[in-house]
N, C-alpha and C. Protein backbone atom coordinates (compact mmCIF):
# COMPACT_ATOMS: atom_id res chain seq x y z
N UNK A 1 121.76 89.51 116.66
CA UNK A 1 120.31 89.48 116.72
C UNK A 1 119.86 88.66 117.91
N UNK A 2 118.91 88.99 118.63
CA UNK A 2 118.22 88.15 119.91
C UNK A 2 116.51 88.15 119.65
N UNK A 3 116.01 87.16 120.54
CA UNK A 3 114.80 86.93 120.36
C UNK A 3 114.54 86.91 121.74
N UNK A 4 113.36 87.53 122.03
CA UNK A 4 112.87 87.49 123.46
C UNK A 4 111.47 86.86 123.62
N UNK A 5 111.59 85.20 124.09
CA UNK A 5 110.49 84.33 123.72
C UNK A 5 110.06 84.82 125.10
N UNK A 6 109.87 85.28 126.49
CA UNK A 6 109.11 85.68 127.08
C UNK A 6 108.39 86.95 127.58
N UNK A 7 108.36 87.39 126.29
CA UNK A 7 108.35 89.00 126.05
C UNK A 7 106.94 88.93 124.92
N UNK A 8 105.94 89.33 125.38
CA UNK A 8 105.15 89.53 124.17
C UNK A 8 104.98 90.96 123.24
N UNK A 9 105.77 92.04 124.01
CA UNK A 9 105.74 93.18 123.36
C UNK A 9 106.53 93.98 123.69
N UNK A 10 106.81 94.96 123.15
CA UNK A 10 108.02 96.28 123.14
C UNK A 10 107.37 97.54 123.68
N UNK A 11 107.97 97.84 124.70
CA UNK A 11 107.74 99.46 124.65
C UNK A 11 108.23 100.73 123.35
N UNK A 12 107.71 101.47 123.88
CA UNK A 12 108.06 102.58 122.51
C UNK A 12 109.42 103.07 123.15
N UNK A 13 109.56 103.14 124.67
CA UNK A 13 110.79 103.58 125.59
C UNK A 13 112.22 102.56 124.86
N UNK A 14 111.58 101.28 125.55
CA UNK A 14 112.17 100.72 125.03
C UNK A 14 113.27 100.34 123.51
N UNK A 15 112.02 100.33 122.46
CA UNK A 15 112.67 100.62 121.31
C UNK A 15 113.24 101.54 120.63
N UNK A 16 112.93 102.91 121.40
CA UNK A 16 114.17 103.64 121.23
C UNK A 16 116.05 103.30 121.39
N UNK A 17 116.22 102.77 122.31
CA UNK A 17 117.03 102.32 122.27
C UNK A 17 118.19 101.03 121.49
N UNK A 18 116.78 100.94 120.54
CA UNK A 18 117.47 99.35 120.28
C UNK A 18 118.46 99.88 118.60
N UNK A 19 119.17 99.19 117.75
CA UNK A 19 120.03 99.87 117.24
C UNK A 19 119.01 99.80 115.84
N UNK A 20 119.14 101.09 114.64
CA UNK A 20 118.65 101.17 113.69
C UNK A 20 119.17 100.04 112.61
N UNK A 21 119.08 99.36 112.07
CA UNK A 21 119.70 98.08 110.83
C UNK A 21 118.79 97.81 109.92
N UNK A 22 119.13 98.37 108.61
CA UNK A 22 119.01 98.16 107.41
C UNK A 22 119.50 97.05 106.12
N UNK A 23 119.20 96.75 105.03
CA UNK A 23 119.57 95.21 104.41
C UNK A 23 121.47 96.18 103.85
N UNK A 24 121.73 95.43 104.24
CA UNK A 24 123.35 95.47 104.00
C UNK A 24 123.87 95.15 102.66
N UNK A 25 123.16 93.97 101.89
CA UNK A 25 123.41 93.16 100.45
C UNK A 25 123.74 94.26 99.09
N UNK A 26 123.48 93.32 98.44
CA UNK A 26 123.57 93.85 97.18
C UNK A 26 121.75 93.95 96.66
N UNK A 27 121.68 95.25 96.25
CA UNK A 27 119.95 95.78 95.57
C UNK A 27 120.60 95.31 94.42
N UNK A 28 119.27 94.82 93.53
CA UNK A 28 119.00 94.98 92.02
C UNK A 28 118.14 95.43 91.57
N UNK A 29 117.75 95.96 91.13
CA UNK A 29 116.46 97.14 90.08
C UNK A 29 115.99 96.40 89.12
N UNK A 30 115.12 95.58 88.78
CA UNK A 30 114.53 94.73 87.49
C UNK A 30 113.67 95.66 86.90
N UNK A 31 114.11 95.86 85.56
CA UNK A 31 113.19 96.43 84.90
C UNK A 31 112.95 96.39 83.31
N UNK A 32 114.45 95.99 83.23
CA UNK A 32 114.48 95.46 81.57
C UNK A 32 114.50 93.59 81.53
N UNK A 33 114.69 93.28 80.41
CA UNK A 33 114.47 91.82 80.20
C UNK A 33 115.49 91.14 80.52
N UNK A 34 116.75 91.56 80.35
CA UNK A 34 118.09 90.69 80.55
C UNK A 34 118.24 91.07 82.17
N UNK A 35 117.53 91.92 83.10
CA UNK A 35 117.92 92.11 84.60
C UNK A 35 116.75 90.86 85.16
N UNK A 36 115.63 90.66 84.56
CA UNK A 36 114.80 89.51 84.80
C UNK A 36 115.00 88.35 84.62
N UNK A 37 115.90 88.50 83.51
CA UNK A 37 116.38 86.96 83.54
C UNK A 37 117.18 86.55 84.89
N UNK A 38 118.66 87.71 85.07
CA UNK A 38 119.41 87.38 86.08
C UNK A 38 118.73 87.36 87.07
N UNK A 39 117.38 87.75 87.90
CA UNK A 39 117.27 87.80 88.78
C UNK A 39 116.73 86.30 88.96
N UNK A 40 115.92 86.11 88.17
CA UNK A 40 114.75 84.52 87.67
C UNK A 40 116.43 83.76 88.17
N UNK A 41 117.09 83.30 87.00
CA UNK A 41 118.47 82.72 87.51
C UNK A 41 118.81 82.82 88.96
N UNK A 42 118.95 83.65 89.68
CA UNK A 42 119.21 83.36 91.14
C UNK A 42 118.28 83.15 91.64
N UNK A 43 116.92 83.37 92.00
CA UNK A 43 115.79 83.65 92.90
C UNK A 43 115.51 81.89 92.94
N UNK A 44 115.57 81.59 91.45
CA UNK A 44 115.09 80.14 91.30
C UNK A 44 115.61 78.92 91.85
N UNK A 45 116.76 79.33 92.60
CA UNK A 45 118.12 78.29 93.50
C UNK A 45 118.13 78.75 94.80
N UNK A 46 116.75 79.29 95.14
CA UNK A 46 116.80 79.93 96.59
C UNK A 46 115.92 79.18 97.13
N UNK A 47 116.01 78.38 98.55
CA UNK A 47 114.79 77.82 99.27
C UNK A 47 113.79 78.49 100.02
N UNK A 48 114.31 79.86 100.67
CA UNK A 48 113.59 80.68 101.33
C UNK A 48 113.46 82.26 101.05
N UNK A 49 112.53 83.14 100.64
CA UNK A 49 113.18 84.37 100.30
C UNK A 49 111.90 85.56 100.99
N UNK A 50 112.55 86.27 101.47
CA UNK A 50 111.82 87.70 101.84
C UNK A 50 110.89 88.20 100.67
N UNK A 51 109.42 88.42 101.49
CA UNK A 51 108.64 89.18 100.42
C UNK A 51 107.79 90.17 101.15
N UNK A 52 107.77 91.54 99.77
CA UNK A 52 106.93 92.27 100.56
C UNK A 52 106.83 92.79 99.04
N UNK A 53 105.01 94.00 98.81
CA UNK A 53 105.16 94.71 97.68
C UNK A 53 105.20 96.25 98.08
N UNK A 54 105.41 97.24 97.05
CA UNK A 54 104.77 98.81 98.06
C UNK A 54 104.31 99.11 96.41
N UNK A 55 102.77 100.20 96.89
CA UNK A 55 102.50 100.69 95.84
C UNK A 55 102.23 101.72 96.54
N UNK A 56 101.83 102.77 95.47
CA UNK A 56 102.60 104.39 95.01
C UNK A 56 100.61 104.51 96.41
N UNK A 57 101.20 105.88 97.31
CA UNK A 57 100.46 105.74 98.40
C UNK A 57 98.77 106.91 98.12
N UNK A 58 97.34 106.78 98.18
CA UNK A 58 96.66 107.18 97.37
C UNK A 58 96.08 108.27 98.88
N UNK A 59 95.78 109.21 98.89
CA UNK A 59 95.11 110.38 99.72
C UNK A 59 93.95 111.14 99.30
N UNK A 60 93.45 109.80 98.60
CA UNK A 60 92.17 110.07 97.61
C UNK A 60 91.35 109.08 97.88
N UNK A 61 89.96 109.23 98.83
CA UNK A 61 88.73 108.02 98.81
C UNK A 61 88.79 107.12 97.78
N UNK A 62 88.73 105.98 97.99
CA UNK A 62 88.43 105.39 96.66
C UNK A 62 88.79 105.32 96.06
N UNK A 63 89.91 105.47 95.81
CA UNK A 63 91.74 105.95 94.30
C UNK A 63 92.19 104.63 95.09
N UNK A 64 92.85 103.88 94.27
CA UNK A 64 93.31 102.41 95.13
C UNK A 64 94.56 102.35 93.61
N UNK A 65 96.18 102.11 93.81
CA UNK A 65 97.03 102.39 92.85
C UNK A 65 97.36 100.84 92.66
N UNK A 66 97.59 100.20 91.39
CA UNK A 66 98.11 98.68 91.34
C UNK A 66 99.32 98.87 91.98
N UNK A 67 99.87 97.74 92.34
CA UNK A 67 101.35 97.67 92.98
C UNK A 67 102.80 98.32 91.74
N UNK A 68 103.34 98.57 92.51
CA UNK A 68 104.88 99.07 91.76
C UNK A 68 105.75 98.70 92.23
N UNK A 69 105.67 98.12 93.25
CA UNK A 69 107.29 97.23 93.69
C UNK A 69 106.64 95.93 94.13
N UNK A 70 107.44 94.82 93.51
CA UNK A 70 107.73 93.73 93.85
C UNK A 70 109.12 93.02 94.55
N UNK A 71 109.25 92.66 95.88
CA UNK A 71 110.37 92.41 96.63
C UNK A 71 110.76 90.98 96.76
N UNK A 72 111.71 90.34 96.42
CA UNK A 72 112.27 89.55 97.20
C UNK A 72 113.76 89.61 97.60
N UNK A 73 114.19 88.93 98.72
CA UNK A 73 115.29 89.23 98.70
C UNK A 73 115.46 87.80 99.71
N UNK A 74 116.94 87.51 99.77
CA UNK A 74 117.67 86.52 100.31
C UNK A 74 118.58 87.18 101.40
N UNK A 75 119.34 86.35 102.30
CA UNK A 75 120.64 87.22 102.70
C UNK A 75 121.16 87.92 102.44
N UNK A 76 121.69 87.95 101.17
CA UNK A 76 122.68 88.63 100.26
C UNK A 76 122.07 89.59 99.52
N UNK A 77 120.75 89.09 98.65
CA UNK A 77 120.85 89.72 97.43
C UNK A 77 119.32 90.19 97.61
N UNK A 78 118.89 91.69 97.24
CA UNK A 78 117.26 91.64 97.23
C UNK A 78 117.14 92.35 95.56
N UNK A 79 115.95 92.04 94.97
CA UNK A 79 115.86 92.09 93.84
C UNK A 79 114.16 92.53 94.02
N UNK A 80 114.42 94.25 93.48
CA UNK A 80 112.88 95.34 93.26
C UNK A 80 112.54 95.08 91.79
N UNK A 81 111.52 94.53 91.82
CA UNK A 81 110.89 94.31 90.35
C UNK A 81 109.88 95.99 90.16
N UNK A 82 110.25 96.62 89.70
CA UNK A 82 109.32 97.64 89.19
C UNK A 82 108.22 97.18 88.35
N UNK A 83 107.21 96.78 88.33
CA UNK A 83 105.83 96.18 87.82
C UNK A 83 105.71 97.18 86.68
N UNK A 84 105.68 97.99 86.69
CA UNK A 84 105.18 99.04 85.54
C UNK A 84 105.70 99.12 84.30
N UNK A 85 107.45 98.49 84.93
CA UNK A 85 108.79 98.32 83.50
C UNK A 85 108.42 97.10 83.04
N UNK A 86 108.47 95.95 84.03
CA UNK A 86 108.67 94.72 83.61
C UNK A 86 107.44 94.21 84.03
N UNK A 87 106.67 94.17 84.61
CA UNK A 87 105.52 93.74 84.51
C UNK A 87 105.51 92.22 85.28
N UNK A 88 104.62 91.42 85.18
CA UNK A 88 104.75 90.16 86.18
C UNK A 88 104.77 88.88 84.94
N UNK A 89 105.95 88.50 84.35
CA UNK A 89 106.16 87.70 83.66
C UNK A 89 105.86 86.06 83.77
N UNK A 90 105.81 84.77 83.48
CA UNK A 90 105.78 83.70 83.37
C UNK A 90 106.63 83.35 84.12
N UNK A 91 107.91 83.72 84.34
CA UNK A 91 108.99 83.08 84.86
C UNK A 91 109.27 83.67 86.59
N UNK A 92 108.70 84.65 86.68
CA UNK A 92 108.51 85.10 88.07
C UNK A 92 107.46 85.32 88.79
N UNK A 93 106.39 84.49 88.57
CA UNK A 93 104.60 83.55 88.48
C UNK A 93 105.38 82.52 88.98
N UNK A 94 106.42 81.80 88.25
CA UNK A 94 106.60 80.06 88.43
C UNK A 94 107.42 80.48 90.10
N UNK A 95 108.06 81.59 90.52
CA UNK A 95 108.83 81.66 91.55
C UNK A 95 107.91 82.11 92.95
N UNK A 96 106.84 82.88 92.26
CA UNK A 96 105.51 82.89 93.41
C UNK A 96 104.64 81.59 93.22
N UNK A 97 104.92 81.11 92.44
CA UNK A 97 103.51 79.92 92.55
C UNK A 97 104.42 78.26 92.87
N UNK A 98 105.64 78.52 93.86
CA UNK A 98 106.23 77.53 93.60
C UNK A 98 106.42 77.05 95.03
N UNK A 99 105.98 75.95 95.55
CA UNK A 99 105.97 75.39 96.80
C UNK A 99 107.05 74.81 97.40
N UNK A 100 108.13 74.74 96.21
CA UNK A 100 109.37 74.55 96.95
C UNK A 100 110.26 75.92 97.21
N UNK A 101 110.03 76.75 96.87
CA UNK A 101 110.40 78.51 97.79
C UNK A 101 109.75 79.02 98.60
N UNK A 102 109.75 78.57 99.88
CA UNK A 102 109.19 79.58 100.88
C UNK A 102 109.39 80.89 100.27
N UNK A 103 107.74 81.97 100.69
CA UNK A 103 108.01 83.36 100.34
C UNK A 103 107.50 83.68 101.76
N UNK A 104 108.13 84.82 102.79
CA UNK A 104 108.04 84.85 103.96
C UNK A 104 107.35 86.35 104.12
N UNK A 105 106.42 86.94 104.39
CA UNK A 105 105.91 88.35 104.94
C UNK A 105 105.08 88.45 105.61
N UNK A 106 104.65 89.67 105.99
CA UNK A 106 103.85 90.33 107.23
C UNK A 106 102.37 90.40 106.47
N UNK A 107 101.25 90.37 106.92
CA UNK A 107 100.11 90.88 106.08
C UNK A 107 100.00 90.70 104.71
N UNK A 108 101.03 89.47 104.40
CA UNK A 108 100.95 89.25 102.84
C UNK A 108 99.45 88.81 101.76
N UNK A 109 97.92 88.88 102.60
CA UNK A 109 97.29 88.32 101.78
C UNK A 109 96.76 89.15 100.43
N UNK A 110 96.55 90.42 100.70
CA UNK A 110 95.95 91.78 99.92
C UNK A 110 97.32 91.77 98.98
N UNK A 111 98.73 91.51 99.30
CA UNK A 111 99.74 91.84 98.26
C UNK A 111 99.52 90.50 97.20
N UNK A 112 99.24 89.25 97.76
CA UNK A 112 99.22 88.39 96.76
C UNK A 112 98.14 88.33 95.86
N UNK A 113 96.75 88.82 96.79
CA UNK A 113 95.52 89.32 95.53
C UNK A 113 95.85 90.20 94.54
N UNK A 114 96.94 91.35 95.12
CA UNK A 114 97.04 92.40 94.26
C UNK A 114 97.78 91.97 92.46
N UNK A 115 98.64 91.29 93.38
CA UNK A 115 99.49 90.64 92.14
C UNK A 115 99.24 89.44 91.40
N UNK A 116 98.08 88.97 91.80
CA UNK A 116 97.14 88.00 90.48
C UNK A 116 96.18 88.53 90.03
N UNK A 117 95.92 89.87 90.25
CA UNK A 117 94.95 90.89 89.17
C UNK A 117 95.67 90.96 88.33
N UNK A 118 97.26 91.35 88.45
CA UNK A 118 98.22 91.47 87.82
C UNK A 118 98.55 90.75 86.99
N UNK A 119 98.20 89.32 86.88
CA UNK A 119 98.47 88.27 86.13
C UNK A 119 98.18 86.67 86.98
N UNK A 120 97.59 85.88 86.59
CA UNK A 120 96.96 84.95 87.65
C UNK A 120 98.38 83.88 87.69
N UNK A 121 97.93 83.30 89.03
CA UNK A 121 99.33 82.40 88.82
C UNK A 121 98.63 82.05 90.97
N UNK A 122 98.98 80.66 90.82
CA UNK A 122 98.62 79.86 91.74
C UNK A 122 99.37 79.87 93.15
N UNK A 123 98.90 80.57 94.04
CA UNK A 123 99.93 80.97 95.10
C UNK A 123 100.50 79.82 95.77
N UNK A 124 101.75 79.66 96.12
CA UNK A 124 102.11 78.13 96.78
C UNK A 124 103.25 79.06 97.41
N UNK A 125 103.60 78.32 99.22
CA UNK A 125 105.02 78.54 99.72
C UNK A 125 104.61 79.61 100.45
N UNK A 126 103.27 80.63 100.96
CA UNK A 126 103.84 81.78 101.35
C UNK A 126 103.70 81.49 102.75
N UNK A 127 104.06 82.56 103.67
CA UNK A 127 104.26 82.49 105.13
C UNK A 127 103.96 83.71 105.40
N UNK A 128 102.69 83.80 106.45
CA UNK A 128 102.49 85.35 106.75
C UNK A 128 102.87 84.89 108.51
N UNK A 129 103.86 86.11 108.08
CA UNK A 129 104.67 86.66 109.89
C UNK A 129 103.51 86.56 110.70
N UNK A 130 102.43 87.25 110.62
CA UNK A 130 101.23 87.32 111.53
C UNK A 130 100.58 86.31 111.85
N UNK A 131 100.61 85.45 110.86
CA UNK A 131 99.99 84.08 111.66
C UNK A 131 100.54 83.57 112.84
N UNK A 132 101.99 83.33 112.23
CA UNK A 132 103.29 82.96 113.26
C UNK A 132 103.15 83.52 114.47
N UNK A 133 103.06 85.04 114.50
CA UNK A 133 102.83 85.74 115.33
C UNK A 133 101.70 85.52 116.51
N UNK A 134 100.83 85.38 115.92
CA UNK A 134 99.64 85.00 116.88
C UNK A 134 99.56 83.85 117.34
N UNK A 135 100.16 82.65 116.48
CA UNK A 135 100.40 81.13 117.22
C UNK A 135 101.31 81.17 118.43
N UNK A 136 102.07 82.26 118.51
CA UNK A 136 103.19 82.59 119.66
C UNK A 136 102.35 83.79 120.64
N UNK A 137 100.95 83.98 120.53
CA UNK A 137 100.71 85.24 121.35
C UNK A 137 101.54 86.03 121.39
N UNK A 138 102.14 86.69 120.49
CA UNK A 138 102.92 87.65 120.36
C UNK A 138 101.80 89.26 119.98
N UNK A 139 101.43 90.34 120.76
CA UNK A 139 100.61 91.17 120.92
C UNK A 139 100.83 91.91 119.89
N UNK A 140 101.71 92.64 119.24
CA UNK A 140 102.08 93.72 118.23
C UNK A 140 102.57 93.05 117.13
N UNK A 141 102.18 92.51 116.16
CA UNK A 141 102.79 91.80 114.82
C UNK A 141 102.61 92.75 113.74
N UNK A 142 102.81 93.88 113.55
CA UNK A 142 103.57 94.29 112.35
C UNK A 142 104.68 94.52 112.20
N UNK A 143 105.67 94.25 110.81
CA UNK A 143 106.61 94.41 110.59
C UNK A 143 107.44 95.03 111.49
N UNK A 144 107.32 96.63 111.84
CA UNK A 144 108.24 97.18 112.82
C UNK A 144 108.71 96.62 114.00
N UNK A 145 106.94 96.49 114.42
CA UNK A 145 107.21 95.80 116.16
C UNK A 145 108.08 94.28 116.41
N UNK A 146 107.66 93.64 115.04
CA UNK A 146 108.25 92.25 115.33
C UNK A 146 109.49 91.89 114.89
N UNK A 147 110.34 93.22 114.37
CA UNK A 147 111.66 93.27 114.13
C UNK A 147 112.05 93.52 115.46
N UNK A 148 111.39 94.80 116.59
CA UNK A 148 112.11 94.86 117.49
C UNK A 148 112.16 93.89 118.61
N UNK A 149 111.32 93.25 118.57
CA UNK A 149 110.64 91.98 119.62
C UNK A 149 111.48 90.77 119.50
N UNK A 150 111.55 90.49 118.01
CA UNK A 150 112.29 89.19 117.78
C UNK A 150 113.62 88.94 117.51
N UNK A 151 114.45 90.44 116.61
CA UNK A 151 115.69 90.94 115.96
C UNK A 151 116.23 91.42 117.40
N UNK A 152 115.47 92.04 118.24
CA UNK A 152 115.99 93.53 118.88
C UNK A 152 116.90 94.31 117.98
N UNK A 153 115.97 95.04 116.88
CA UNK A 153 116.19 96.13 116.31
C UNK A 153 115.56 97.07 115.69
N UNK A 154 115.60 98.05 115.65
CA UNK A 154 114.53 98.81 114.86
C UNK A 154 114.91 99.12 113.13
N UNK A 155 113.94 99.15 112.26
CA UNK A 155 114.06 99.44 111.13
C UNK A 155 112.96 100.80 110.73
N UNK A 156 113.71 101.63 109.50
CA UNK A 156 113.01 102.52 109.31
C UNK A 156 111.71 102.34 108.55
N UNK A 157 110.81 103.56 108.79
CA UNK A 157 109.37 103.23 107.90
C UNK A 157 108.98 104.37 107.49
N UNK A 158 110.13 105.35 107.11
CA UNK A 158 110.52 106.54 106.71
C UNK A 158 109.65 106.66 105.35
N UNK A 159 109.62 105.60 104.58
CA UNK A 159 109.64 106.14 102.73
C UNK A 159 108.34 105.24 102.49
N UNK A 160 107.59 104.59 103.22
CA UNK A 160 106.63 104.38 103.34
C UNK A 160 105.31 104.81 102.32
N UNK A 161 105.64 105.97 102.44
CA UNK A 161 104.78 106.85 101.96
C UNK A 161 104.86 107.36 101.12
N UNK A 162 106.40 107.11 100.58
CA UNK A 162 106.61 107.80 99.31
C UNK A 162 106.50 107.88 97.65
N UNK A 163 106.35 108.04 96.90
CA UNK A 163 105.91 107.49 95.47
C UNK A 163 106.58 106.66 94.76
N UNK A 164 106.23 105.68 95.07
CA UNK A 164 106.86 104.45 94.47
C UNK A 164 106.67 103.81 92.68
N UNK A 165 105.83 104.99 92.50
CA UNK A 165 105.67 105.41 90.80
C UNK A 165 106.38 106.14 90.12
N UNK A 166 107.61 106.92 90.89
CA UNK A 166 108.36 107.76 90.26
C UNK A 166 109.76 107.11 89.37
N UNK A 167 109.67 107.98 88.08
CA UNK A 167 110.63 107.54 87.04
C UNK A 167 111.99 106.70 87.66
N UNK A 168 112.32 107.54 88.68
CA UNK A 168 113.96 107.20 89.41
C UNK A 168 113.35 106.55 90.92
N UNK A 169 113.27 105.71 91.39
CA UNK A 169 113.76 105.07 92.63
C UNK A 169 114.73 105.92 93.84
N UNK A 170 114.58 106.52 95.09
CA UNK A 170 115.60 107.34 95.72
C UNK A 170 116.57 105.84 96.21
N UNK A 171 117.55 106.35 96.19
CA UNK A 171 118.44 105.81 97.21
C UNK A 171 117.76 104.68 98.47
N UNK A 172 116.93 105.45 99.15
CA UNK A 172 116.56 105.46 100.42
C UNK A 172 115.13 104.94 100.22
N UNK A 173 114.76 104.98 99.21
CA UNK A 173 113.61 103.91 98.77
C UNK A 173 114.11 102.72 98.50
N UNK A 174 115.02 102.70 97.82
CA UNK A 174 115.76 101.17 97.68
C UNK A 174 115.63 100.73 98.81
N UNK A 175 116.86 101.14 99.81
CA UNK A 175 117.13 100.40 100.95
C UNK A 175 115.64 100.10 101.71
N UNK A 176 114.76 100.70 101.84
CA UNK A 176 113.83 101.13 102.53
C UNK A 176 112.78 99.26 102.05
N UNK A 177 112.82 99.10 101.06
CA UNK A 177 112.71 98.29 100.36
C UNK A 177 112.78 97.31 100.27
N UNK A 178 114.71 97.23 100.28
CA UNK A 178 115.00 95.90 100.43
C UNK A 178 114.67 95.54 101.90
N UNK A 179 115.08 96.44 102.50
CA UNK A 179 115.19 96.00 104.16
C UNK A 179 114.04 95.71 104.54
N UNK A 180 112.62 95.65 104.18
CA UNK A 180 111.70 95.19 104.59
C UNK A 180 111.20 93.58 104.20
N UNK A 181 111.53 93.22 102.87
CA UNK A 181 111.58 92.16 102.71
C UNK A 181 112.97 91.11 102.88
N UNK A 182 114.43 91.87 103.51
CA UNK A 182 115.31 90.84 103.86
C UNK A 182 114.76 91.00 105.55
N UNK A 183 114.01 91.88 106.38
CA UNK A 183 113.74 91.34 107.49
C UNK A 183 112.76 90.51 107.78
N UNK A 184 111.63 90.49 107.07
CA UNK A 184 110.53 89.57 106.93
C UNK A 184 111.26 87.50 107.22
N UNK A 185 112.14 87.59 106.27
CA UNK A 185 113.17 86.35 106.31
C UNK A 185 113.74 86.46 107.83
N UNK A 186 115.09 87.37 108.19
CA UNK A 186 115.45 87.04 109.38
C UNK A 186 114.63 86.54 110.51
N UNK A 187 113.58 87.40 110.56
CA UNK A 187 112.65 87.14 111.57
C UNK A 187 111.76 85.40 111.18
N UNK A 188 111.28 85.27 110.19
CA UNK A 188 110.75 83.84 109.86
C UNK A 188 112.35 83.00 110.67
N UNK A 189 113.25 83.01 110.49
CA UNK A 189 114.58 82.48 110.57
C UNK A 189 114.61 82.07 112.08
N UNK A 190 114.25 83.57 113.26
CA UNK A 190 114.65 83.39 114.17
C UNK A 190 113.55 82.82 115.15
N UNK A 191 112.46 82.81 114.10
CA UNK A 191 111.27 82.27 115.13
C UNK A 191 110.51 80.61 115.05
N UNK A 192 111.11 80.33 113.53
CA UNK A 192 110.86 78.60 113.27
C UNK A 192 111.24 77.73 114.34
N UNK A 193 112.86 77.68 115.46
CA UNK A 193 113.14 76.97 115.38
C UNK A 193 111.59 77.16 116.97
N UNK A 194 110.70 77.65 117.01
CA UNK A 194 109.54 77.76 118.31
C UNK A 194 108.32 77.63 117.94
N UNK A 195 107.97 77.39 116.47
CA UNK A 195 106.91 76.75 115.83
C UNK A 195 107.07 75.48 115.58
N UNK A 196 105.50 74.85 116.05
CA UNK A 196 105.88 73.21 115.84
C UNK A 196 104.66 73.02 114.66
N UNK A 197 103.73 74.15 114.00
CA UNK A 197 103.04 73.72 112.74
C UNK A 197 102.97 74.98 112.41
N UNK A 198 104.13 75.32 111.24
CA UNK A 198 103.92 76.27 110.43
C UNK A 198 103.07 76.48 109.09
N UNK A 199 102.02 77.09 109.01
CA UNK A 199 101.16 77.10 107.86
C UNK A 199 101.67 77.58 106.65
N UNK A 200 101.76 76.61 105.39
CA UNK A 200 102.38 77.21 104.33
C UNK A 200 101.47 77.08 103.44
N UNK A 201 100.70 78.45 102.72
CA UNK A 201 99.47 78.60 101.66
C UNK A 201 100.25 78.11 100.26
């Protein structure tokens, strides 16, 4: 991975070239009670963790869908909370509302409103990429661009769009998934050590 601190932006030429990389780890699927526990159990011994949500995508004025995926993920391990199975419990409230876990994402403020409609719980620890981003004059800060800018790599944004309400999860929604909230982290990773006041809500 490289970071190009005198570079404020990517060509599209450019990022063609750069290599496609996806989260490599181990996925977990939370959806019953004993997969929430295990996940609560690890998530809760983590200092820093990738976050992002996706909900099911609406092509209807005014149709607005609650969230259906909840992301975090670490190096290793990313863990999709399906909201609809398991819902937003007490014990994974205490892991968003907890100021000793950095939670790291792009445009995270609309996902954290979304998910205290969901159940209220006191936001502490988060880090939006875009702030970061703009304290560095960095020109293009969404997710994609600032994987290729900061990672030099591109990631897909293929499934984006896809129904994230459906009974079965694809394959390629998983990954699609994890890899957005384990890059959210790398990138927080590779750009701290060039922030000298990082804002943590």
């Amino acid at each position: 991975m490289q970071i190009f601190p005198d570079i404020r932006s990517v060509s599209s030429e450019d990022a063609e070239h750069l290599p496609l990389i996806s989260f490599t780890g181990t996925i977990h699927i939370v959806t019953s009670h004993e997969q929430m526990q295990h996940a609560i159990s690890y998530l809760s011994n983590c200092t820093k963790l990738g976050f992002d949500t996706e909900t099911r995508p609406s092509f209807k004025k005014g149709l607005v869908y609650p969230i259906s995926l909840l992301q975090l993920s670490d190096n290793h391990h990313a863990f999709l909370f399906r909201i609809q199975y398991c819902g937003l419990p007490k014990e994974l409230c205490s892991i968003l509302a907890s100021a000793n876990i950095i939670k790291v994402g792009a445009a995270i403020h609309d996902d954290v409103l979304a998910l205290q409609k969901i159940q209220k719980f006191k936001a502490q620890g988060f880090i939006d990429l875009q702030t970061i981003a703009k304290q560095l004059e960095i020109e293009n800060f969404g997710l994609k661009k600032l994987a290729q800018l900061v990672l030099g790599i591109r990631i897909s944004k293929r499934q984006q769009l896809s129904n994230w309400d459906s009974t079965t999860l694809t394959d390629s929604q998983c990954q699609y998934a994890a890899t957005d909230a384990w890059v959210s982290l790398q990138i927080y990773n590779a750009l701290a050590p060039y922030l000298h006041d990082t804002h943590i809500s």
